[in-house]
C-alpha atoms as a PDB file:
ATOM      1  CA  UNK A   1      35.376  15.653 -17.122  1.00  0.00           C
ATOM      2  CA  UNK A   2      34.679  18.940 -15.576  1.00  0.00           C
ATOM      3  CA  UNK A   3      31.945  19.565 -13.754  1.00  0.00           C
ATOM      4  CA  UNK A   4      29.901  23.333 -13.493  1.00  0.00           C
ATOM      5  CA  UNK A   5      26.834  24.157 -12.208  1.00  0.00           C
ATOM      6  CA  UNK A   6      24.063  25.005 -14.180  1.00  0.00           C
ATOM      7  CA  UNK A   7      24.032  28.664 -15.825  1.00  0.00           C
ATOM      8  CA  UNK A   8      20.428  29.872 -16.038  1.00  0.00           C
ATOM      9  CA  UNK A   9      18.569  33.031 -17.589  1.00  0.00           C
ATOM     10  CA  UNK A  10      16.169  34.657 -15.667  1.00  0.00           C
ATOM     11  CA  UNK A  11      12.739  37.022 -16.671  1.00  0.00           C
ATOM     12  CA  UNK A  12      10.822  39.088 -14.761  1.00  0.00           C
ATOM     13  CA  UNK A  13       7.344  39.862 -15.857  1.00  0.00           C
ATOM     14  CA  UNK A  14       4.658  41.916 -13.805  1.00  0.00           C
ATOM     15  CA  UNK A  15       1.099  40.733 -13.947  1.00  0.00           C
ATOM     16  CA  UNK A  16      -1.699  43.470 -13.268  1.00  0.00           C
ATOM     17  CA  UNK A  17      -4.304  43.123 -11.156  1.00  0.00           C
ATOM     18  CA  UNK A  18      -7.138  42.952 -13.773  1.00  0.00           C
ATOM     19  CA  UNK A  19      -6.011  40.304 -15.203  1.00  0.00           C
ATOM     20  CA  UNK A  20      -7.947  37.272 -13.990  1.00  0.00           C
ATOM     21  CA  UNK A  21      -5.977  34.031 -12.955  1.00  0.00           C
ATOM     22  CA  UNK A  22      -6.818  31.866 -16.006  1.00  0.00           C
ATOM     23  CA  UNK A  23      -5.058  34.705 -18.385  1.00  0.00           C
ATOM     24  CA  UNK A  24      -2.245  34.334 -16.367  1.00  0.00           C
ATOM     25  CA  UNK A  25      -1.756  31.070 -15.945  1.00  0.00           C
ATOM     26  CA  UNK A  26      -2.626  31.064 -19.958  1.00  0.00           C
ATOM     27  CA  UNK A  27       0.363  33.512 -20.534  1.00  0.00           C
ATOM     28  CA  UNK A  28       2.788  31.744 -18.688  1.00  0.00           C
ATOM     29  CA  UNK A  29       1.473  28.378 -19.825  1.00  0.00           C
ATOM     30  CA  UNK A  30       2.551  29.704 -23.581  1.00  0.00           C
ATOM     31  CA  UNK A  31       6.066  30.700 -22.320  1.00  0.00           C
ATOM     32  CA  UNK A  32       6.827  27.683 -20.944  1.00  0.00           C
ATOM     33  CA  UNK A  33       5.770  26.234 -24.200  1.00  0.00           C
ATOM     34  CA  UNK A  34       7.385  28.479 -26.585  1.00  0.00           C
ATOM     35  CA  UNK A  35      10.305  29.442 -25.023  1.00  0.00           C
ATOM     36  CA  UNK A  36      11.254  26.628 -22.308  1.00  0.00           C
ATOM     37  CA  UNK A  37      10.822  28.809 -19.318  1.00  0.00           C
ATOM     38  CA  UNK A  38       9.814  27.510 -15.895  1.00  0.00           C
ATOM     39  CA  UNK A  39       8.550  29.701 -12.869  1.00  0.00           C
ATOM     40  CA  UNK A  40      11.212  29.995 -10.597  1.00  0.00           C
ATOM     41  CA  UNK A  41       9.664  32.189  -8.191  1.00  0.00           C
ATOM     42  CA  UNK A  42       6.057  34.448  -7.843  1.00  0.00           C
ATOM     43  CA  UNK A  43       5.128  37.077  -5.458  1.00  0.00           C
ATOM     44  CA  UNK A  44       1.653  38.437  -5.249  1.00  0.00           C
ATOM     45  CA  UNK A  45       1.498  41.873  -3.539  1.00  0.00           C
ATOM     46  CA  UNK A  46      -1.103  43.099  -1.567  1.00  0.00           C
ATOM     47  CA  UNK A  47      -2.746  45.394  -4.107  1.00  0.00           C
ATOM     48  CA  UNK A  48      -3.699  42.411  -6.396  1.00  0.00           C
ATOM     49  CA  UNK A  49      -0.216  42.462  -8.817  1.00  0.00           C
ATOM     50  CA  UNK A  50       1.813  40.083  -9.411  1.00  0.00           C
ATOM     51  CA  UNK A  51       5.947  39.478  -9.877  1.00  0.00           C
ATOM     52  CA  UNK A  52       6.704  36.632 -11.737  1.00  0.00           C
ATOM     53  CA  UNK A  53      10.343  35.439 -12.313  1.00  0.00           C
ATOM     54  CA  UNK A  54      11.054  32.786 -15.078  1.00  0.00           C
ATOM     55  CA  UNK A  55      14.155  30.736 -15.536  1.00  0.00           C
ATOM     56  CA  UNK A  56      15.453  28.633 -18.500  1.00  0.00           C
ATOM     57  CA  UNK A  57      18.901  27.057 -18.448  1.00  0.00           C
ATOM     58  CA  UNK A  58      20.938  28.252 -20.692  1.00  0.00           C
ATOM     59  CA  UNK A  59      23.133  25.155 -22.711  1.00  0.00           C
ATOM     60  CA  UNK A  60      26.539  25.841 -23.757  1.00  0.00           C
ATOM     61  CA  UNK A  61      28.028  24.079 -26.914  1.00  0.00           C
ATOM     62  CA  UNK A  62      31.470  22.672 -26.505  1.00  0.00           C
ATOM     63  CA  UNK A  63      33.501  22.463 -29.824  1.00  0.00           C
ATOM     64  CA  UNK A  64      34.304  18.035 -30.365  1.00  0.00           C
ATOM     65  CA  UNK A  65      37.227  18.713 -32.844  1.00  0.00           C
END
């Protein structure tokens, strides 16, 4: 059996500044949900926005027969 490290897909979305921390956490709350994305990393700058980078793995189908 072969063994291979995970393969993932990543997505960066910016978050403004106006938008208050519940909407966010809302937004990426549905996401997760939806599309089976975690946060893999977030970076707040110092004018208030946000970087947020999601991750989901991405599952390849091997043929059986």
């Amino acid at each position: 059996m072969e063994h291979r490290e995970p393969t993932w897909e990543y997505r960066e979305l910016t978050i403004s500044r106006d938008v208050s921390r519940e909407a966010a956490r809302q937004q990426l709350t549905g996401e997760a949900d939806t599309g089976r994305w975690e946060l893999d990393r977030l970076v707040r700058f110092p004018d208030g926005r946000r970087l947020v980078r999601l991750r989901r793995r991405i599952y390849r189908v091997r043929r059986t027969a």
